[in-house]
N, C-alpha and C. Protein backbone atom coordinates (compact mmCIF):
# COMPACT_ATOMS: atom_id res chain seq x y z
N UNK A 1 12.55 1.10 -6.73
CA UNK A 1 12.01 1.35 -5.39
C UNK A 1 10.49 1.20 -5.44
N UNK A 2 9.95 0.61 -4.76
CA UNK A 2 9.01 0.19 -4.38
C UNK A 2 8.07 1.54 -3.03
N UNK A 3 6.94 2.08 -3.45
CA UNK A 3 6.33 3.19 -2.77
C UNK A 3 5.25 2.12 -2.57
N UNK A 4 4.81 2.16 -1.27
CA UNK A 4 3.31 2.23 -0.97
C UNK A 4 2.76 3.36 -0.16
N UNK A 5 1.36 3.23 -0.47
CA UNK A 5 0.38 4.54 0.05
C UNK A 5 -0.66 3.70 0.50
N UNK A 6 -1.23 4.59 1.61
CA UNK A 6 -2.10 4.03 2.79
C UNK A 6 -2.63 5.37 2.72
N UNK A 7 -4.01 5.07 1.82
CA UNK A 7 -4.80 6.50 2.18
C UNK A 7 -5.82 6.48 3.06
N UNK A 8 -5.36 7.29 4.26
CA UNK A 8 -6.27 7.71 5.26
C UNK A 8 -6.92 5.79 6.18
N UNK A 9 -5.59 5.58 6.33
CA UNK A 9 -5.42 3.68 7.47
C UNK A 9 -6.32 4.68 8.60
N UNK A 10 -7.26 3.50 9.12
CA UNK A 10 -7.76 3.71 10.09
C UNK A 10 -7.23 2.60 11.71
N UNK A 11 -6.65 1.76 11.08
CA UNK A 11 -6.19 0.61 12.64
C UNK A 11 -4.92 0.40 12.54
N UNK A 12 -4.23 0.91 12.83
CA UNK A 12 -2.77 1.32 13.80
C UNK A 12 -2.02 -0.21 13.53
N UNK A 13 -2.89 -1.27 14.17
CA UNK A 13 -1.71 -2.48 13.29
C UNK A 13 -1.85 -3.03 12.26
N UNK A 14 -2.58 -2.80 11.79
CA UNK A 14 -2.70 -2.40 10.02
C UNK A 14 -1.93 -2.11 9.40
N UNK A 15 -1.16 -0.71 9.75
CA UNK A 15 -0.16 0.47 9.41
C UNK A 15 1.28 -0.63 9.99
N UNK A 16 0.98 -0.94 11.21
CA UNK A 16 2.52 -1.62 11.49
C UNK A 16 2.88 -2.53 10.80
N UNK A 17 1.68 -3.53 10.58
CA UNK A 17 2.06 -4.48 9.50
C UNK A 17 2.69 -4.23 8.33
N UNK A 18 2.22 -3.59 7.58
CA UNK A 18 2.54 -2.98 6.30
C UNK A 18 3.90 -2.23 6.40
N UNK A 19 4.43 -1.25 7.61
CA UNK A 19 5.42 -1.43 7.87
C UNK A 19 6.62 -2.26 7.86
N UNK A 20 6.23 -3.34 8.53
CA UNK A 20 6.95 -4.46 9.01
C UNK A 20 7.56 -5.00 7.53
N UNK A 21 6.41 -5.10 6.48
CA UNK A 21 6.58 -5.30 5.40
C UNK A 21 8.01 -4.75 4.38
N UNK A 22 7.29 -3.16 4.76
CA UNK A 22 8.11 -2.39 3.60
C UNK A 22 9.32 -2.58 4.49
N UNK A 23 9.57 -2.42 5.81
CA UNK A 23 11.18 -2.56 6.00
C UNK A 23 11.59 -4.22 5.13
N UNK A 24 10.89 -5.09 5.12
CA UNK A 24 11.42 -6.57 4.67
C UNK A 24 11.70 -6.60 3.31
N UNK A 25 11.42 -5.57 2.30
CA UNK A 25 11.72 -5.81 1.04
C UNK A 25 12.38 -3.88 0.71
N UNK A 26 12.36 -3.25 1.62
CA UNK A 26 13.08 -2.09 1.35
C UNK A 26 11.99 -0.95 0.52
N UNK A 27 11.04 -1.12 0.51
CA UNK A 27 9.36 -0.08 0.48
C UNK A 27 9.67 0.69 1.19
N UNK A 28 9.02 2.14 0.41
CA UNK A 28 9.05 3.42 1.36
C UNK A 28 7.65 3.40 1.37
N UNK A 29 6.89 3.85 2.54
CA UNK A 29 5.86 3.79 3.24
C UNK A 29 5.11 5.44 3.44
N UNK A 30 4.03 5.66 2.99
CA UNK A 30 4.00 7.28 2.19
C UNK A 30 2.12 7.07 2.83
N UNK A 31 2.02 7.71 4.31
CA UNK A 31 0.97 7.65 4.87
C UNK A 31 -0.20 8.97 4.33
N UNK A 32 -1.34 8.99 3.97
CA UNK A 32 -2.53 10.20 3.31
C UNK A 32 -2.95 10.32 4.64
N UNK A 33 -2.84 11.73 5.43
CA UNK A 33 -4.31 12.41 6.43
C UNK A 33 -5.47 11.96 5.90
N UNK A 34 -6.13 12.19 6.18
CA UNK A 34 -6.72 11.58 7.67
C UNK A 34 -6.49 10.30 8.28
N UNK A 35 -5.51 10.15 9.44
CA UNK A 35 -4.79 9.26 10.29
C UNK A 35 -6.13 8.83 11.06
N UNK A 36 -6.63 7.25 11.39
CA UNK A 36 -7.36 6.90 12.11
C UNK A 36 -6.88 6.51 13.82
N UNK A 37 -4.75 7.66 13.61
CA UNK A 37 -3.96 6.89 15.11
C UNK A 37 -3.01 7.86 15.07
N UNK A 38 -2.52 8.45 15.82
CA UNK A 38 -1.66 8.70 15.94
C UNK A 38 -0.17 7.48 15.37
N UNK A 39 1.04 8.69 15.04
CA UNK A 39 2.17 8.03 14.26
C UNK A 39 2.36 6.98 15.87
N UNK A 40 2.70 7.82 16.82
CA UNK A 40 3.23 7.56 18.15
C UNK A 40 2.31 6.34 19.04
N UNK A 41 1.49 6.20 18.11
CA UNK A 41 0.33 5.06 19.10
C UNK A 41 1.14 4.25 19.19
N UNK A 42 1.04 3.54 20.59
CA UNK A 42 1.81 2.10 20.69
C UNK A 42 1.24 1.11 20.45
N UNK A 43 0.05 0.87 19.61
CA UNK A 43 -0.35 -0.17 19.05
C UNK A 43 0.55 -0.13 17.49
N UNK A 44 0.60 1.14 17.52
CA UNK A 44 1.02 0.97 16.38
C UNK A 44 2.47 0.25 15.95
N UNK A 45 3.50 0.69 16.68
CA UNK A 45 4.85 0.40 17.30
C UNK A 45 4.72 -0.56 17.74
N UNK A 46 3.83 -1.53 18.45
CA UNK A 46 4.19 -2.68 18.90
C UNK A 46 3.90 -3.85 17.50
N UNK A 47 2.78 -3.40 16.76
CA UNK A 47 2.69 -4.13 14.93
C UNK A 47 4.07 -4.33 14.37
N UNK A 48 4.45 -3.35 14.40
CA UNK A 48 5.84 -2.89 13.60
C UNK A 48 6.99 -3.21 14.26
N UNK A 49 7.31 -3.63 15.75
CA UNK A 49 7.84 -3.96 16.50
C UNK A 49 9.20 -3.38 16.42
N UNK A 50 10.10 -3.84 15.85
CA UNK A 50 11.69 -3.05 16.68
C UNK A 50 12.30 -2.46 14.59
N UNK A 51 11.23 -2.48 13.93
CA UNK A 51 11.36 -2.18 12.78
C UNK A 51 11.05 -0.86 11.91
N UNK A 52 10.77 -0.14 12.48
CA UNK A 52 10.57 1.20 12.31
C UNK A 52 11.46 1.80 11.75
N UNK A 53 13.36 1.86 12.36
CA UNK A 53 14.46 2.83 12.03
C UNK A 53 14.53 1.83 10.30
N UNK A 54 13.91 1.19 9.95
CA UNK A 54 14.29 0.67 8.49
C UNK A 54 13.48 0.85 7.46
N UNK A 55 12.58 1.82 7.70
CA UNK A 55 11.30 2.08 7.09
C UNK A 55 11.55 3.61 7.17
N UNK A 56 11.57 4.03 5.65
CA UNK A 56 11.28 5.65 5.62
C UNK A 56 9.57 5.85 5.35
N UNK A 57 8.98 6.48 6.56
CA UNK A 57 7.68 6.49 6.46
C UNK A 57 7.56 8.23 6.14
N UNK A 58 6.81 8.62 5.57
CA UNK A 58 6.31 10.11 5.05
C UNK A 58 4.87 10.27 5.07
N UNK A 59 4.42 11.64 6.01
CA UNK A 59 3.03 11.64 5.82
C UNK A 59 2.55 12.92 5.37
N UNK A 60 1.45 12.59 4.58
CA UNK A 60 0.85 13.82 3.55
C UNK A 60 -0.14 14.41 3.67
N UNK A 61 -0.64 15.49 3.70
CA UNK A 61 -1.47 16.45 3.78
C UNK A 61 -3.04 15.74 3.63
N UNK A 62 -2.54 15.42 1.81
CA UNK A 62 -3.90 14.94 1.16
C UNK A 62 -3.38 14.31 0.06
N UNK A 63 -4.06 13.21 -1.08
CA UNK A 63 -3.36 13.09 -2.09
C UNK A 63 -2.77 13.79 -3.01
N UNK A 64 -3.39 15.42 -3.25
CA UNK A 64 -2.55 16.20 -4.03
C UNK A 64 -1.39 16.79 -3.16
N UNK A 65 -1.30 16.19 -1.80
CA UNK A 65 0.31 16.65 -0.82
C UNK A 65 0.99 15.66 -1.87
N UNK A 66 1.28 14.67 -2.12
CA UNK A 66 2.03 13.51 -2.48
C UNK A 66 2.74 14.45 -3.64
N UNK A 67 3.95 14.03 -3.70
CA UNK A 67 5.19 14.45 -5.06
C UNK A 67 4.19 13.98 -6.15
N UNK A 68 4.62 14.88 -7.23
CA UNK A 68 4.14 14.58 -8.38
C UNK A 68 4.20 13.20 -8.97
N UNK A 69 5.93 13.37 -8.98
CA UNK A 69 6.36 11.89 -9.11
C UNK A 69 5.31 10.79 -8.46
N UNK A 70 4.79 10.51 -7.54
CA UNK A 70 4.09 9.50 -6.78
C UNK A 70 2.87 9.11 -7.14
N UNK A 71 2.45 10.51 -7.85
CA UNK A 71 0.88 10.51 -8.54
C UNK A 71 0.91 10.46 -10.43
N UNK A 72 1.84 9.65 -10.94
CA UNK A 72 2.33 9.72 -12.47
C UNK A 72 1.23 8.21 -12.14
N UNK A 73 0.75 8.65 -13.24
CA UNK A 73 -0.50 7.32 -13.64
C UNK A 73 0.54 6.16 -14.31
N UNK A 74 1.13 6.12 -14.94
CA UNK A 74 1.93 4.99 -15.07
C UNK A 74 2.82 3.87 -13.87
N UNK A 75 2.69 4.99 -13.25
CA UNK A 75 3.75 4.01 -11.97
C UNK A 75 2.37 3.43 -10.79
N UNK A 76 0.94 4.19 -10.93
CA UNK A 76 0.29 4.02 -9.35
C UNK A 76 -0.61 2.27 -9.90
N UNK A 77 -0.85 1.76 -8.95
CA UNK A 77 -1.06 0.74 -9.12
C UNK A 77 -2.54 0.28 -7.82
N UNK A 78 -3.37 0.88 -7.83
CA UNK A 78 -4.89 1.27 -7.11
C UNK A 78 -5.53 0.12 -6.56
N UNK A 79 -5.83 -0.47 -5.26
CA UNK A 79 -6.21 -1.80 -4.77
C UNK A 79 -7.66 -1.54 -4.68
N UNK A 80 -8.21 -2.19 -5.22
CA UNK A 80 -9.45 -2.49 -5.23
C UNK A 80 -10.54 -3.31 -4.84
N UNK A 81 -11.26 -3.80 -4.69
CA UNK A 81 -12.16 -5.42 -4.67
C UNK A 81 -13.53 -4.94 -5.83
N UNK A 82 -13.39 -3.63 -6.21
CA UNK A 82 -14.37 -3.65 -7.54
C UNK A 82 -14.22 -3.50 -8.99
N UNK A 83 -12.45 -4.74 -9.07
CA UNK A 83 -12.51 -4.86 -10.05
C UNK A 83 -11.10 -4.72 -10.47
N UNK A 84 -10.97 -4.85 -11.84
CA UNK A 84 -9.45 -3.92 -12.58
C UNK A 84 -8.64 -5.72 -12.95
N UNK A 85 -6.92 -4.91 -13.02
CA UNK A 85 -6.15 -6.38 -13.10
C UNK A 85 -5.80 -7.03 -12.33
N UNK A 86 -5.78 -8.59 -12.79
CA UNK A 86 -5.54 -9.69 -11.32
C UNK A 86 -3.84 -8.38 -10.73
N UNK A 87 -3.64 -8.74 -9.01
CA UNK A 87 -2.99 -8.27 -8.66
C UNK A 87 -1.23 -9.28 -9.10
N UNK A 88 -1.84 -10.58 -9.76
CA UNK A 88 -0.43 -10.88 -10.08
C UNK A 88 -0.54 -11.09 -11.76
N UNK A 89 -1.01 -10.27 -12.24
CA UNK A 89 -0.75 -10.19 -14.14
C UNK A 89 0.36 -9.28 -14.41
N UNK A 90 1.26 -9.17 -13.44
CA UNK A 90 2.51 -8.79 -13.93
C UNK A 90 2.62 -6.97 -14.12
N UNK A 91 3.40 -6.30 -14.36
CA UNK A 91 2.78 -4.92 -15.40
C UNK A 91 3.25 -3.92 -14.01
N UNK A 92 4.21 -4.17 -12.94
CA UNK A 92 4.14 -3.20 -11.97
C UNK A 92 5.69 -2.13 -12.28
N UNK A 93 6.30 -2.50 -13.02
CA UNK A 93 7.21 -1.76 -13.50
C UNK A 93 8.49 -1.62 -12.59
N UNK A 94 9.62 -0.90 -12.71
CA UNK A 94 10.74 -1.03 -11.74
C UNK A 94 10.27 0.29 -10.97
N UNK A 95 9.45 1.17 -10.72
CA UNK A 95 9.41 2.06 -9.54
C UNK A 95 7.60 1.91 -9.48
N UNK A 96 6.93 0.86 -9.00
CA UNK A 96 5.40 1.18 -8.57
C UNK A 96 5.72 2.02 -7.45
N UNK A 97 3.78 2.18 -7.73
CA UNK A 97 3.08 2.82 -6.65
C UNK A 97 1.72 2.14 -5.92
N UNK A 98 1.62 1.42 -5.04
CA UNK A 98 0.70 0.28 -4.42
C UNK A 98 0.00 1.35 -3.80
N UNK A 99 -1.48 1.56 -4.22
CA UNK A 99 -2.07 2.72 -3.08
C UNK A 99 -3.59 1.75 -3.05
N UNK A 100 -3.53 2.45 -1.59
CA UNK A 100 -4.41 1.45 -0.81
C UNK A 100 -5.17 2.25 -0.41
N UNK A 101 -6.73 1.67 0.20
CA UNK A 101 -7.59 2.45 0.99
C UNK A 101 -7.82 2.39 2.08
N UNK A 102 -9.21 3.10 2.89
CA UNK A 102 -8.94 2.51 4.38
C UNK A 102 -10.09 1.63 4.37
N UNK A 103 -9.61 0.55 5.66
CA UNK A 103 -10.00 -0.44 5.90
C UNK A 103 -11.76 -0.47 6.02
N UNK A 104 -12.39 0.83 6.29
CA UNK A 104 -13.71 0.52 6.36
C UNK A 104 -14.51 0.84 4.72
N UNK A 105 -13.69 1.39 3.89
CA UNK A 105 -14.66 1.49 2.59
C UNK A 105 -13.36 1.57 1.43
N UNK A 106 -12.29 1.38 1.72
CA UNK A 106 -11.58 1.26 0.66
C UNK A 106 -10.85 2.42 -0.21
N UNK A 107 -10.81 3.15 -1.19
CA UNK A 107 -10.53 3.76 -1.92
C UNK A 107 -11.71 5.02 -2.30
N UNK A 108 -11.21 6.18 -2.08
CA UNK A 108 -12.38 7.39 -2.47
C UNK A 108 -13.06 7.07 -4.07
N UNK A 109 -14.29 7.01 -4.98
CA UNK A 109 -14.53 6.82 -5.74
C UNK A 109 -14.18 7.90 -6.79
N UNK A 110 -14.17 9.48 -6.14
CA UNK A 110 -13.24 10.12 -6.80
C UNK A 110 -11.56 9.69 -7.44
N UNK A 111 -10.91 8.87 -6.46
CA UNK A 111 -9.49 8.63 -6.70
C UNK A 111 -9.86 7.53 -7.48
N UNK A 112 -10.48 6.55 -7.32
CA UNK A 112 -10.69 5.33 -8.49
C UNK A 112 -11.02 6.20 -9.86
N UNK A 113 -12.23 7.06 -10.11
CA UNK A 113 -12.03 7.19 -10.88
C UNK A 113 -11.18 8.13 -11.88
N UNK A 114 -10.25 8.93 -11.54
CA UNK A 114 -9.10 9.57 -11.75
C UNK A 114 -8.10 8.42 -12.51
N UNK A 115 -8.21 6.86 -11.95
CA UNK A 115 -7.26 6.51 -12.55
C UNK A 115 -8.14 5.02 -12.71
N UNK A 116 -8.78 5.29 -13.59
CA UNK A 116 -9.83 3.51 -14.13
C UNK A 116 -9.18 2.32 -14.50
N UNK A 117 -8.04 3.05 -15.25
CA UNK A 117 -7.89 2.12 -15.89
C UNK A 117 -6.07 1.29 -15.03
N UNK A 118 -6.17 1.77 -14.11
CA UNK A 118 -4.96 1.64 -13.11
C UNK A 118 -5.10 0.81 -11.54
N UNK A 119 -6.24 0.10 -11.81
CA UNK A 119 -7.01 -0.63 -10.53
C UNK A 119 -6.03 -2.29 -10.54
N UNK A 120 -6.16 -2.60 -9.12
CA UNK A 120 -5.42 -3.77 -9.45
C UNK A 120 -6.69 -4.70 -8.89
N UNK A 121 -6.62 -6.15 -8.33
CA UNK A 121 -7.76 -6.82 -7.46
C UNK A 121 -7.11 -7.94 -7.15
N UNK A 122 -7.33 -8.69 -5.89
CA UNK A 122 -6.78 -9.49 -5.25
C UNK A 122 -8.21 -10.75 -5.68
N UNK A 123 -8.32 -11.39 -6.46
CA UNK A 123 -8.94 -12.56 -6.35
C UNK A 123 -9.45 -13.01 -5.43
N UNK A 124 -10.57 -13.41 -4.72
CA UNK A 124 -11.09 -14.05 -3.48
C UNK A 124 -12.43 -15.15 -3.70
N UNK A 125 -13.07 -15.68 -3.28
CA UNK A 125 -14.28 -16.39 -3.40
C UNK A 125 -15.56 -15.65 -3.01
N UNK A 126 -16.43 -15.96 -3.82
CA UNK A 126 -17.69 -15.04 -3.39
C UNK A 126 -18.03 -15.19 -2.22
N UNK A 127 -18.75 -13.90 -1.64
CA UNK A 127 -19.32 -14.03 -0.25
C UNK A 127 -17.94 -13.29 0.74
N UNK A 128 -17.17 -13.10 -0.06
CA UNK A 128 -15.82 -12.48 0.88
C UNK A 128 -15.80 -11.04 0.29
N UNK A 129 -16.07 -10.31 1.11
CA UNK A 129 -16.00 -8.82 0.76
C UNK A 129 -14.65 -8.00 0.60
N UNK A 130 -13.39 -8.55 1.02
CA UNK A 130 -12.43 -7.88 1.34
C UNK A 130 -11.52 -9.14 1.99
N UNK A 131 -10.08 -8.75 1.77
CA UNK A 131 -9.17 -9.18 2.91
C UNK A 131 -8.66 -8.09 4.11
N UNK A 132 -8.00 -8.61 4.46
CA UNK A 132 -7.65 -7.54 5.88
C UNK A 132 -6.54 -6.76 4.83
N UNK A 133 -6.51 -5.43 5.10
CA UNK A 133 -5.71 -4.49 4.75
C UNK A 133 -4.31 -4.95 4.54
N UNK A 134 -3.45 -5.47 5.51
CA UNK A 134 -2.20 -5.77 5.67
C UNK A 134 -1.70 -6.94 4.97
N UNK A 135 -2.84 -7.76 4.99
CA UNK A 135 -2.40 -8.93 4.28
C UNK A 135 -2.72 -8.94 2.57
N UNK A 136 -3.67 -8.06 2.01
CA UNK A 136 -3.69 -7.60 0.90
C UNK A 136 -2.42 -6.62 0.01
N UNK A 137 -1.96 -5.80 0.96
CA UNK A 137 -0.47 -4.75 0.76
C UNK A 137 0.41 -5.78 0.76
N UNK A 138 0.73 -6.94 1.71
CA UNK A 138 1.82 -7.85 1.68
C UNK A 138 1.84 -8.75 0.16
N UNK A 139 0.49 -9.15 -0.25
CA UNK A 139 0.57 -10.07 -1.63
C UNK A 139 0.91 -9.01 -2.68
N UNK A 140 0.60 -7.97 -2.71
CA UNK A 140 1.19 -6.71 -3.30
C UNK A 140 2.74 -6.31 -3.54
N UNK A 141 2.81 -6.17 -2.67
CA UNK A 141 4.24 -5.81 -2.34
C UNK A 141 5.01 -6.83 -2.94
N UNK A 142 4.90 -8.02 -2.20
CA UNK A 142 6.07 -9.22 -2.19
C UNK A 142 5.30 -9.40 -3.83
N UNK A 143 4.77 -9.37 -4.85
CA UNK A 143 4.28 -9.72 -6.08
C UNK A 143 5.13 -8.67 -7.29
N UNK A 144 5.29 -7.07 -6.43
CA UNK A 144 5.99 -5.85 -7.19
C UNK A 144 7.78 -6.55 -6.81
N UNK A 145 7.80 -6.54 -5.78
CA UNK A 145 9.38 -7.14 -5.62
C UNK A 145 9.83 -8.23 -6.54
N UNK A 146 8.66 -9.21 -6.47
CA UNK A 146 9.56 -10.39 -6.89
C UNK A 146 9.40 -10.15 -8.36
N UNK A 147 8.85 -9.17 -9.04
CA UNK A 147 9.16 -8.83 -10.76
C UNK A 147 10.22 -7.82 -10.75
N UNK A 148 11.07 -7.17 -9.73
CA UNK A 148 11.78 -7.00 -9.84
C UNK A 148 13.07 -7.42 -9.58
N UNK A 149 12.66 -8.77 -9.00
CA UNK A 149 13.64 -9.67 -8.85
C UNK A 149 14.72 -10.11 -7.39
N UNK A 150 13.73 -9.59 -6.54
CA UNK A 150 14.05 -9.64 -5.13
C UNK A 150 15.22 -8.46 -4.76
N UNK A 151 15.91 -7.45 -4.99
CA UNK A 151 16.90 -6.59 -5.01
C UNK A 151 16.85 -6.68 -3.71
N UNK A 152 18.00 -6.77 -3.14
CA UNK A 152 18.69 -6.62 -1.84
C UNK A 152 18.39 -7.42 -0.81
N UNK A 153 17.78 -9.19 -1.01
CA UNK A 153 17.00 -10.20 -1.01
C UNK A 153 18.73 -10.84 -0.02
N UNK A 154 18.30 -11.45 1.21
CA UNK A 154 19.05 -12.45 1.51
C UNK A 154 18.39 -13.67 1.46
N UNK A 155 19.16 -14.37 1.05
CA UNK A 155 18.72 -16.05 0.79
C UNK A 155 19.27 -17.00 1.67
């Protein structure tokens, strides 16, 4: 099973996207307070569109709300742009944890450094600061799936 974390998403179709996602490969979707939207926003629901009842979404206090299980340094897998392993060098194991930051600064530098050596990075060309949130979680995701071999994959 495949977990992603969205700590503290600030744009609502951001969150749907990534949604949209985890229902397409069977991701449970594990949202950190501070919410930049309400769950109920209809921006948000209209991202995510008629895909919601296929997505177990869970939302948490703070990162020490999250199950223990979720916070085991072996399974979390930390998105970055300052650095760590290419996001496709393999190494995500049969239960990751894809945790993400929010869209205006990324990841708390406290939580990076808690886990240094657990950073992943999406490759880009200089002069590009970032990709969009959603589309960074999607090369993620679909990269943890397909080392596990597409499970429950129609072709």
């Amino acid at each position: 099973m495949i977990d992603v974390v969205l700590v503290a998403p600030e744009i609502p179709p951001n969150t749907g996207n990534i949604a949209r996602t985890c229902a397409a490969v069977g991701a449970r979707l594990h949202l950190v307070e501070p919410l930049g939207f309400s769950i109920s926003d209809r921006y948000l629901k209209r991202a995510g569109v008629d895909y919601w009842h296929l997505v177990q979404v869970m939302v948490h206090a703070s990162w020490e709300a999250l199950e223990p299980g979720l916070r085991q340094p072996e399974r979390l897998h930390l998105f970055t742009a300052r650095g760590g392993t290419r996001f496709d060098a393999g190494g995500y194991g049969t239960d990751p944890v894809l945790v993400f930051g929010r869209e205006s600064i990324g990841l708390a530098d406290s939580l990076l450094g808690a886990y240094p050596d657990r950073w992943r990075q999406i490759p880009m060309r200089a002069g590009v600061r970032s990709l969009n949130l959603s589309n960074a979680a999607c090369l993620a995701i679909y990269q943890a799936w397909a080392e596990q071999g597409y499970p429950g994959a129609v072709t």
